[in-house]
Protein backbone atom coordinates (compact mmCIF):
# COMPACT_ATOMS: atom_id res chain seq x y z
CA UNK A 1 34.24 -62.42 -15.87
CA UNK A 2 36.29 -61.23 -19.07
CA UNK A 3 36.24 -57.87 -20.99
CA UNK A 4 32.71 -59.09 -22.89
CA UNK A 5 31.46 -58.64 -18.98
CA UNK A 6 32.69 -55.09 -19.11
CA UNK A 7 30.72 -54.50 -22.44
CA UNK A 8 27.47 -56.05 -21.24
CA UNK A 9 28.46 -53.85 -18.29
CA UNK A 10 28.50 -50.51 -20.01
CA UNK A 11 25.46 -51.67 -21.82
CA UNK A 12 23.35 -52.46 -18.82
CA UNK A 13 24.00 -48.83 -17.40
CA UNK A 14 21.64 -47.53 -20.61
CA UNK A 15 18.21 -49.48 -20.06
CA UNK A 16 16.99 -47.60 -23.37
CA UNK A 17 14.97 -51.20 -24.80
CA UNK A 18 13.94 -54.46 -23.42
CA UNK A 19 16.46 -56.08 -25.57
CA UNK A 20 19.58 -54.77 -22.87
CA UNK A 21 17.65 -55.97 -19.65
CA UNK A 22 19.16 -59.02 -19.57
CA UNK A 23 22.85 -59.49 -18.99
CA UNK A 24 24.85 -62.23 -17.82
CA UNK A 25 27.24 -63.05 -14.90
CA UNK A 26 29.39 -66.48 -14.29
CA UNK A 27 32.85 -67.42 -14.32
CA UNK A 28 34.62 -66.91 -17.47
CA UNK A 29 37.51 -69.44 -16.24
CA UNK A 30 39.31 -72.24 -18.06
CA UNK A 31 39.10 -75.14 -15.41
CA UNK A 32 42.25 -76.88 -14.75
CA UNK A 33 44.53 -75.37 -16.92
CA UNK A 34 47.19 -75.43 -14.11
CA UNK A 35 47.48 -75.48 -10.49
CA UNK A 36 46.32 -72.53 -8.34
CA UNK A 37 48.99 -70.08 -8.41
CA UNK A 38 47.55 -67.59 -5.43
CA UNK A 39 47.77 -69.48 -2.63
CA UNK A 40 50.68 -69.60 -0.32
CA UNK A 41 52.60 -72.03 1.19
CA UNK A 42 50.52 -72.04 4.37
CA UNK A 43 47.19 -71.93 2.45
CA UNK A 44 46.91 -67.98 2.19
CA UNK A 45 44.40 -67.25 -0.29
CA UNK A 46 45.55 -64.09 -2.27
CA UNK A 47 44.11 -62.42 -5.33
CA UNK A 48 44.50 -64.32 -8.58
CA UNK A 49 47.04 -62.97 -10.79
CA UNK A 50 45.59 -59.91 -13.06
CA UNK A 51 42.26 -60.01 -11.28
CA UNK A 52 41.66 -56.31 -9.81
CA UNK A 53 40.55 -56.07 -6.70
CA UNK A 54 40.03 -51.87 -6.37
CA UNK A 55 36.78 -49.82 -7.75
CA UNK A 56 34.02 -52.09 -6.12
CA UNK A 57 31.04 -50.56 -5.51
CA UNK A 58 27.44 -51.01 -4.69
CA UNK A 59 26.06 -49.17 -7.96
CA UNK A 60 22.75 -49.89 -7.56
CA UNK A 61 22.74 -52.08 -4.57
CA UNK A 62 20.55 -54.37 -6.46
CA UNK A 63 21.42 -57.54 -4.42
CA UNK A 64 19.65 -60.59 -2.54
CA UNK A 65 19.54 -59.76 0.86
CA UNK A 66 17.68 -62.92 2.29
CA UNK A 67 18.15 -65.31 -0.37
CA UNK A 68 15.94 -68.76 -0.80
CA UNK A 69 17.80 -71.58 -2.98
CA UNK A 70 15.68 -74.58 -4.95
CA UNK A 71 18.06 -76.89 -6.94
CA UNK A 72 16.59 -78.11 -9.98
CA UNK A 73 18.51 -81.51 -11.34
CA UNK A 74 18.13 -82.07 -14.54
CA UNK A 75 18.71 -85.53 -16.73
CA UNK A 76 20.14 -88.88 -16.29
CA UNK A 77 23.22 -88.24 -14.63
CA UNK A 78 21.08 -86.79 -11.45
CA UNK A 79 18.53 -89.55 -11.37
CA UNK A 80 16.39 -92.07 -13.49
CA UNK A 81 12.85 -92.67 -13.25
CA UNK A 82 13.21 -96.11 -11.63
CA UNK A 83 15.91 -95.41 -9.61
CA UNK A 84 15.32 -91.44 -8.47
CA UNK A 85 17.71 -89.06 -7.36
CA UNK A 86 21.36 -89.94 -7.37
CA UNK A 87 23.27 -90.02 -3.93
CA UNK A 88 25.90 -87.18 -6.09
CA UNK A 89 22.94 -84.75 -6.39
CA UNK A 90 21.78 -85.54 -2.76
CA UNK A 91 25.23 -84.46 -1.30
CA UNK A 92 24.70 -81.59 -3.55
CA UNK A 93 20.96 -80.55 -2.61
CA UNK A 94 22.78 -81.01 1.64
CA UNK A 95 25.78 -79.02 0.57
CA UNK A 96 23.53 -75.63 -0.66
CA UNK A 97 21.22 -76.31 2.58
CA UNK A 98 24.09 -76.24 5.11
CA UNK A 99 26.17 -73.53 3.34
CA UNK A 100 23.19 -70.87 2.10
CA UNK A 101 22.58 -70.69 6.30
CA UNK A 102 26.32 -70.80 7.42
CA UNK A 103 29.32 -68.58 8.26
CA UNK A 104 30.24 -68.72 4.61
CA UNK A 105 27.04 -66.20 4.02
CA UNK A 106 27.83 -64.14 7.07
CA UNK A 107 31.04 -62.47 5.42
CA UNK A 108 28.59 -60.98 2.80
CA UNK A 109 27.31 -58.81 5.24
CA UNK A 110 29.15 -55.95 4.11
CA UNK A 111 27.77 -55.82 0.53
CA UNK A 112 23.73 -55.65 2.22
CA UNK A 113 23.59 -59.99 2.14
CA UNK A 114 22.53 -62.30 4.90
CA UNK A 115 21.84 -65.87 5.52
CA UNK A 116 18.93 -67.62 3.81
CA UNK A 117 17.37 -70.84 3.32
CA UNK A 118 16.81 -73.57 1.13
CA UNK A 119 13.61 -74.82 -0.33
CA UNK A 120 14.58 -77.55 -1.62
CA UNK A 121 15.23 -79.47 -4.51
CA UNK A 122 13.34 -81.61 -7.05
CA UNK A 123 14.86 -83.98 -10.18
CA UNK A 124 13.49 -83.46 -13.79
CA UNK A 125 13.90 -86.48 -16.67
CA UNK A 126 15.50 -85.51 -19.84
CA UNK A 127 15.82 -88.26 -22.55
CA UNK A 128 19.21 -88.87 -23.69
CA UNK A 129 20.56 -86.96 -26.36
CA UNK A 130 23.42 -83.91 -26.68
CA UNK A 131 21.55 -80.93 -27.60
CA UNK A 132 22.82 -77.21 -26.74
CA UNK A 133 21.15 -74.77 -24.80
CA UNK A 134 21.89 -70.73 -24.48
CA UNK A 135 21.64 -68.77 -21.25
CA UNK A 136 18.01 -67.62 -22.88
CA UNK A 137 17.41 -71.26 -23.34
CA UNK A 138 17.76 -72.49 -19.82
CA UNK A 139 15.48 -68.95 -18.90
CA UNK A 140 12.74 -69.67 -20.77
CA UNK A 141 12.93 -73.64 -19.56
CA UNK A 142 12.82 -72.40 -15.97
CA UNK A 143 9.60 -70.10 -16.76
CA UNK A 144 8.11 -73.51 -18.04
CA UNK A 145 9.01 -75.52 -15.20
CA UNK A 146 8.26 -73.22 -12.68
CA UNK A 147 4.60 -72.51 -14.65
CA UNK A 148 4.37 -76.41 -14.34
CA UNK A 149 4.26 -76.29 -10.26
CA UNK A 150 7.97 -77.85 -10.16
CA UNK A 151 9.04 -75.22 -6.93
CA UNK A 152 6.99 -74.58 -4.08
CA UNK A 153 7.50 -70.98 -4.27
CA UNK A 154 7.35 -69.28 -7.49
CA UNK A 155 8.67 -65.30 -7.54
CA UNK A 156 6.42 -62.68 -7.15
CA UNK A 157 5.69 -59.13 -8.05
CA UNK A 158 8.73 -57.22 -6.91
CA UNK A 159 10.22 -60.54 -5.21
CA UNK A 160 13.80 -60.56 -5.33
CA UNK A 161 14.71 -63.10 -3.12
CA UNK A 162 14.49 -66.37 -5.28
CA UNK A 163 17.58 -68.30 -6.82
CA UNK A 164 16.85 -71.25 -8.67
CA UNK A 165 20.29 -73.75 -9.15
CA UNK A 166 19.85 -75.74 -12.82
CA UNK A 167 22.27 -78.64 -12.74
CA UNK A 168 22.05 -80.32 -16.16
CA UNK A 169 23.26 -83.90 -17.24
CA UNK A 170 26.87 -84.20 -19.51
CA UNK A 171 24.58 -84.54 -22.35
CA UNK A 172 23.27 -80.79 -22.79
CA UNK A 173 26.00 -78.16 -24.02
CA UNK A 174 25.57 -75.01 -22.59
CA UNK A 175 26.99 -72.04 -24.07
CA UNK A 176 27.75 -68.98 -22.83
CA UNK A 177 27.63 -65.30 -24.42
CA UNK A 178 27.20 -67.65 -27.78
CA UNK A 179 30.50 -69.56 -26.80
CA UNK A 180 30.15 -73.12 -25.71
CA UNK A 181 32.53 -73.87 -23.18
CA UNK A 182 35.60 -72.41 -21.26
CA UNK A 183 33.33 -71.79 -18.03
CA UNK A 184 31.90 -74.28 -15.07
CA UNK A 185 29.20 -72.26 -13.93
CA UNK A 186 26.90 -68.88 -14.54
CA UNK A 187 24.41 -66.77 -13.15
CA UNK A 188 21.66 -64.48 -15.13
CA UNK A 189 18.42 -63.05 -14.77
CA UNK A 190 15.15 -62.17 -16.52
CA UNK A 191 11.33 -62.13 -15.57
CA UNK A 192 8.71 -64.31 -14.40
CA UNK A 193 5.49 -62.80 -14.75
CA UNK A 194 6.41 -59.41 -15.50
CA UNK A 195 8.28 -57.01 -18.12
CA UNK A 196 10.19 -54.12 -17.90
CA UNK A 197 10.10 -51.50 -16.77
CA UNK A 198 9.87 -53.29 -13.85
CA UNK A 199 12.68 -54.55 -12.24
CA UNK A 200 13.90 -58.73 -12.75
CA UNK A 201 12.62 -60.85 -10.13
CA UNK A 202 13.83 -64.24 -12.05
CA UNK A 203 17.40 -64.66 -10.89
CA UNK A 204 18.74 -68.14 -11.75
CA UNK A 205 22.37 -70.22 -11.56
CA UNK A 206 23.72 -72.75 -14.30
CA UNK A 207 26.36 -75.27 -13.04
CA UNK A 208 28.02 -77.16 -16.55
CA UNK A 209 28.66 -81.09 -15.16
CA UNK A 210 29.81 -82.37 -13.05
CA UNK A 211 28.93 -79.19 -10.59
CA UNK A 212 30.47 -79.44 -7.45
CA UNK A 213 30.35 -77.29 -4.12
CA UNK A 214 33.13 -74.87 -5.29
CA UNK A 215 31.32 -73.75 -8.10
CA UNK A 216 28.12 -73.53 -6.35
CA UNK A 217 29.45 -71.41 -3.53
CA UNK A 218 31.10 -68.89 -5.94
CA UNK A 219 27.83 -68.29 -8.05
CA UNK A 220 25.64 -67.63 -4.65
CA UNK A 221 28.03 -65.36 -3.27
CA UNK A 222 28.32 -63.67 -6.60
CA UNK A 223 24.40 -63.81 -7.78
CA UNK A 224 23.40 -62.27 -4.36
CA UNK A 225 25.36 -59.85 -4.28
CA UNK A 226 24.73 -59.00 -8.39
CA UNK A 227 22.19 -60.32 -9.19
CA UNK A 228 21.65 -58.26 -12.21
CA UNK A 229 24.85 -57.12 -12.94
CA UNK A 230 24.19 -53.93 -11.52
CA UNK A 231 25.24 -53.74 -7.84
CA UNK A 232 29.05 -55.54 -6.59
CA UNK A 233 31.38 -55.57 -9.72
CA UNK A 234 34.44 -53.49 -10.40
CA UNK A 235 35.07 -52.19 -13.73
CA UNK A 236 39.12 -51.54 -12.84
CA UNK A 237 41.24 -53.73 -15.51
CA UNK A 238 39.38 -56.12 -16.87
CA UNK A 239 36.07 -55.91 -14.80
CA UNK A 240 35.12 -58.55 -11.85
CA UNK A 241 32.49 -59.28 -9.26
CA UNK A 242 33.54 -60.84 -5.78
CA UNK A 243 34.45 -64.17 -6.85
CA UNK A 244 36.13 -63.87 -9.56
CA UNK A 245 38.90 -61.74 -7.94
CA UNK A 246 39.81 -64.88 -5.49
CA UNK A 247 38.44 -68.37 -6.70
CA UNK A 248 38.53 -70.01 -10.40
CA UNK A 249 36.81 -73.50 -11.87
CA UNK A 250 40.02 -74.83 -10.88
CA UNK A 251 40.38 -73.47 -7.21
CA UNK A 252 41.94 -72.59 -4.83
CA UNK A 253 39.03 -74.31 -2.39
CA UNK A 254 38.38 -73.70 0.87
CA UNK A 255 37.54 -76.10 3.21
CA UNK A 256 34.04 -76.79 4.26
CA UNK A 257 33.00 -80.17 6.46
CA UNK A 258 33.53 -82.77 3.98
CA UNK A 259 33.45 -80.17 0.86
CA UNK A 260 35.18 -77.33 -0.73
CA UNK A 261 33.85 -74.07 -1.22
CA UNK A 262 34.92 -70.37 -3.47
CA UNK A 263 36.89 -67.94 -2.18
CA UNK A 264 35.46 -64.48 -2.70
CA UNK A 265 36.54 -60.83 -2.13
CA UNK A 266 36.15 -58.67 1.00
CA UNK A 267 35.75 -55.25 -0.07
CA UNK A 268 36.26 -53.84 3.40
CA UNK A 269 39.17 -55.97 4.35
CA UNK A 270 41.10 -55.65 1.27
CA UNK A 271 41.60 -59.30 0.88
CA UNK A 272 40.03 -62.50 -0.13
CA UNK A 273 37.67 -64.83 2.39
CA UNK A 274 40.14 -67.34 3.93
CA UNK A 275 39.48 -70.74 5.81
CA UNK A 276 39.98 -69.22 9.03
CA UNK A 277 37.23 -66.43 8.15
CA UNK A 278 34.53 -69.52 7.89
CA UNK A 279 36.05 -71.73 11.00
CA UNK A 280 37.79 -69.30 13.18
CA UNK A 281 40.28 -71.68 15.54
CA UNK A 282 39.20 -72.16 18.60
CA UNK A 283 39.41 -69.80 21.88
CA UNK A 284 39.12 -70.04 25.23
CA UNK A 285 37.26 -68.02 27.93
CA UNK A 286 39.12 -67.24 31.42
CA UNK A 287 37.10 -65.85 34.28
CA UNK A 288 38.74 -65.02 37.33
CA UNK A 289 37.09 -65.32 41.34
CA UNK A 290 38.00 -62.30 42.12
CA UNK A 291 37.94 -60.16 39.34
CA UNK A 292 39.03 -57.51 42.02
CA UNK A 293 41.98 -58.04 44.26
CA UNK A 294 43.49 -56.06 47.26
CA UNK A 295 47.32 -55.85 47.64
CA UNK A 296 49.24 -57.01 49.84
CA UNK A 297 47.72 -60.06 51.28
CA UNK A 298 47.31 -63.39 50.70
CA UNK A 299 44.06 -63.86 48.66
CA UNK A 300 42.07 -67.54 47.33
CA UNK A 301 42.31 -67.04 43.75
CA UNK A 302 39.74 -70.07 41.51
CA UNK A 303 40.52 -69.51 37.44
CA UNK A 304 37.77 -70.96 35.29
CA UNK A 305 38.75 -72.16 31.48
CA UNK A 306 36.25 -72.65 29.41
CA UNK A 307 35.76 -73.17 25.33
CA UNK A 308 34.30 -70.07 23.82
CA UNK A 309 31.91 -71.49 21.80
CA UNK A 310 30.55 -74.63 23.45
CA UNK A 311 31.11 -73.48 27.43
CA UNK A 312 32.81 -76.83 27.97
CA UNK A 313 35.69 -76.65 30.77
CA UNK A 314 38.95 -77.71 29.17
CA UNK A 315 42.24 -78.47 30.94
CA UNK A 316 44.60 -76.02 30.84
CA UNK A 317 47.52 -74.75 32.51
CA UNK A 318 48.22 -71.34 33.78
CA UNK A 319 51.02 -68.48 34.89
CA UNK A 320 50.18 -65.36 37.18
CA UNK A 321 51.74 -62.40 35.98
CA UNK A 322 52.62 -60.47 38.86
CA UNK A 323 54.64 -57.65 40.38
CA UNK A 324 57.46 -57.71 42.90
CA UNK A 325 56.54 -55.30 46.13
CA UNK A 326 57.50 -51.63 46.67
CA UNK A 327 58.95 -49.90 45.79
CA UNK A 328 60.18 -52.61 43.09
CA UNK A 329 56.77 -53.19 41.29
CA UNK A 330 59.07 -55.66 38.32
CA UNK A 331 57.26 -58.29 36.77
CA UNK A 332 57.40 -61.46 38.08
CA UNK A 333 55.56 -64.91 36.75
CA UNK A 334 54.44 -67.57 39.16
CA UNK A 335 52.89 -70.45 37.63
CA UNK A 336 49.63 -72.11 39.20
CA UNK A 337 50.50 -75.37 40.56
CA UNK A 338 48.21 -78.81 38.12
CA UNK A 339 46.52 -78.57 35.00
CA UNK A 340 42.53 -78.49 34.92
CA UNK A 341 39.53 -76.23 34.98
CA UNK A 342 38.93 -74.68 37.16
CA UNK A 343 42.81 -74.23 38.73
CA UNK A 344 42.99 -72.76 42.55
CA UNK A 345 45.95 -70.89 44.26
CA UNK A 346 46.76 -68.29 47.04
CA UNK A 347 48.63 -65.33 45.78
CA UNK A 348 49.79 -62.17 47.19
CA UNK A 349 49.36 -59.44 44.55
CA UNK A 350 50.87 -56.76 43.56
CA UNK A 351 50.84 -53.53 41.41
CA UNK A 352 53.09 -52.71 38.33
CA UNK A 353 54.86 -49.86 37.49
CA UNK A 354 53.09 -47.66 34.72
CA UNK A 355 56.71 -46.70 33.35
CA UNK A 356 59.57 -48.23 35.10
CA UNK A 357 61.58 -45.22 33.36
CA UNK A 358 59.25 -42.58 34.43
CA UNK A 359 60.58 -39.09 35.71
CA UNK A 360 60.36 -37.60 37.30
CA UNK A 361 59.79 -39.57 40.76
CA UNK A 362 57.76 -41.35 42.55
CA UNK A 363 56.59 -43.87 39.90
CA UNK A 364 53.00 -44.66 39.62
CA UNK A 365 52.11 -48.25 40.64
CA UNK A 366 48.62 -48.71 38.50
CA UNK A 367 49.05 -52.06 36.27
CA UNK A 368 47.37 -55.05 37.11
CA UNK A 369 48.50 -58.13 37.70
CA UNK A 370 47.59 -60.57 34.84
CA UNK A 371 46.80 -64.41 33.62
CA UNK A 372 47.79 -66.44 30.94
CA UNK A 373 46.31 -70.03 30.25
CA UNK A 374 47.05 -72.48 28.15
CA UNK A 375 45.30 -75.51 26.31
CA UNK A 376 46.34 -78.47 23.68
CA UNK A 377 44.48 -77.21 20.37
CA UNK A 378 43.94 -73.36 21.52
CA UNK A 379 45.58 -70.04 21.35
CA UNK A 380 46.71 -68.83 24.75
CA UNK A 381 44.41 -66.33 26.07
CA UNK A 382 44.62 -63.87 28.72
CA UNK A 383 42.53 -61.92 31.65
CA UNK A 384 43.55 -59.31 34.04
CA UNK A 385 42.44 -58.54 37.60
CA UNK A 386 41.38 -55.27 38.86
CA UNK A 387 42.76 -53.57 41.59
């Protein structure tokens, strides 16, 4: 989004005639003009350079909140009447089913969004030929189409949960705000069915060719969560919505399966969405048999590892940390004889010191003893007994 966003902005907050209920949205970004220059050298997504990322706010809260996707392919390049779809716009049509119900929709919780669904997708022939086509010009087409029966679901009064995706061929020139070019993708709204005053229920994506993932993750986080240019956005500096702040046509990607999706600003974090965010690494789970051990005596100690997410045991090692007797109560680690899941020992426990410092005397001997296990591929974790 550039400073025409902020004036479409300013106009949008006056609806005094039909003429300023439609605005647009999309990224205002010159693919490729040089390498991604906010990402560190271990992958850190920051902000991109003089992108402001203070003064979001809700505004009207206008967003998607359950969103359903149908991708609409449109001319040569996506199919041919003999031939049908092409395999390019099926790995497109599987991308927006897997994502639109995936972790990468769960981190837009905080601005009212959840997961949704797709509905689909369905290819439309265009005879070959450049010919240029406004933002109004693709809205209107999708009216037709969708008065035609192309979707299965069509919007409805005061339905805002619809997105339709438009993926047209290399032949058609879009343009945007008047401008061809100097974008990869857009979002914008309108009506289907209705007028104002009531509110848009036609919300609608543009992807310029050849559209891949990364654009088509940063207009669904961005048209769900503004849909009509009224709810997420920031007018600090130059104006933004969430995507813009963290992911251009030209990157930096995240990683997704086998694609690559935006990057998009977290309000309540303060920073952008990162890999880790989407696939968090790994964990394990230790439970301990007893939880509860007496002191002083030997006791039959089993430690289950398991994976956190799948319950599968996984080999690991271990170290007890324990305490000395009293009155020492010093740390002391004694590591559990093998490797495996579940790992068995004997151990005579002992209490900690609170404060091995603490005056005045007698110190208080209240800290558990304690277990740390470790796995190939995971971050150590750790469990305590009770006493």
């Amino acid at each position: 989004m550039d400073k025409a966003h902020d004036d479409s902005r300013e106009s949008q907050q006056d609806r005094s005639t039909p003429n300023d209920l439609k605005r647009l949205a999309g990224q205002w970004h010159l693919p490729n003009i040089h390498p991604p220059d906010n990402v560190s050298a271990d992958g850190y997504i920051d902000p991109l350079p003089g992108w402001p990322t203070t003064g979001f706010s809700a505004h009207t809260g206008e967003v998607i909140a359950h969103v359903r996707v149908f991708n609409i392919f449109w001319g040569r390049d996506y199919g041919h009447p003999n031939t049908g779809i092409t395999t390019a716009a099926r790995d497109l049509d599987n991308f927006t089913t897997i994502v639109v119900n995936s972790s990468y929709m769960d981190h837009l919780n905080e601005y009212g969004v959840q997961r949704g669904v797709s509905l689909g997708s369905t290819w439309i022939d265009r005879q070959p030929g450049a010919k240029t086509y406004s933002e109004d010009d693709m809205g209107a087409l999708l009216v037709q189409w969708l008065d035609a029966g192309i979707a299965p679901e069509v919007p409805g009064p005061d339905d805002y949960s619809h997105l339709y995706f438009i993926y047209p061929s290399a032949d058609v020139n879009l343009t945007l705000g008047g401008k061809p070019g100097g974008f990869c993708g857009y979002h914008s709204y309108g009506y289907y069915n209705q007028w104002w005053p009531q509110k848009n229920n036609l919300f609608f994506g543009v992807m310029c060719y050849p559209a891949s993932p990364n654009v088509i993750s940063h207009e669904l986080a961005e048209a769900c969560t503004d849909r009509s240019l009224n709810a997420w956005y920031t007018t600090d500096g130059k104006g933004a919505e969430i995507g813009d702040v963290c992911d251009s046509c030209g990157g930096p990607p995240l990683g997704f399966g086998p694609w690559q999706v935006g990057s998009y600003w977290l309000d309540s974090k303060s920073r952008c969405l990162q890999e880790d965010d989407l696939f968090p690494p790994p964990r394990l789970n230790v439970a301990l048999n007893p939880r509860r051990v007496p002191l002083g005596r030997p006791v039959d100690v089993t430690i289950t590892i398991t994976d956190a997410r799948g319950g599968w045991p996984v080999k690991s090692s271990a170290v007890i940390h324990n305490f000395t007797p009293r009155p020492g109560g010093y740390p002391v680690d004694q590591p559990v004889p093998g490797v495996g899941s579940p790992l068995r020992t004997t151990e005579t426990f002992y209490a900690g010191k609170e404060n091995t410092d603490r005056l005045p005397p007698p110190p208080v001997y209240d800290v558990a003893p304690s277990v740390t296990v470790q796995a190939p591929g995971y971050p150590p974790e750790s469990a305590s007994f009770l006493l």
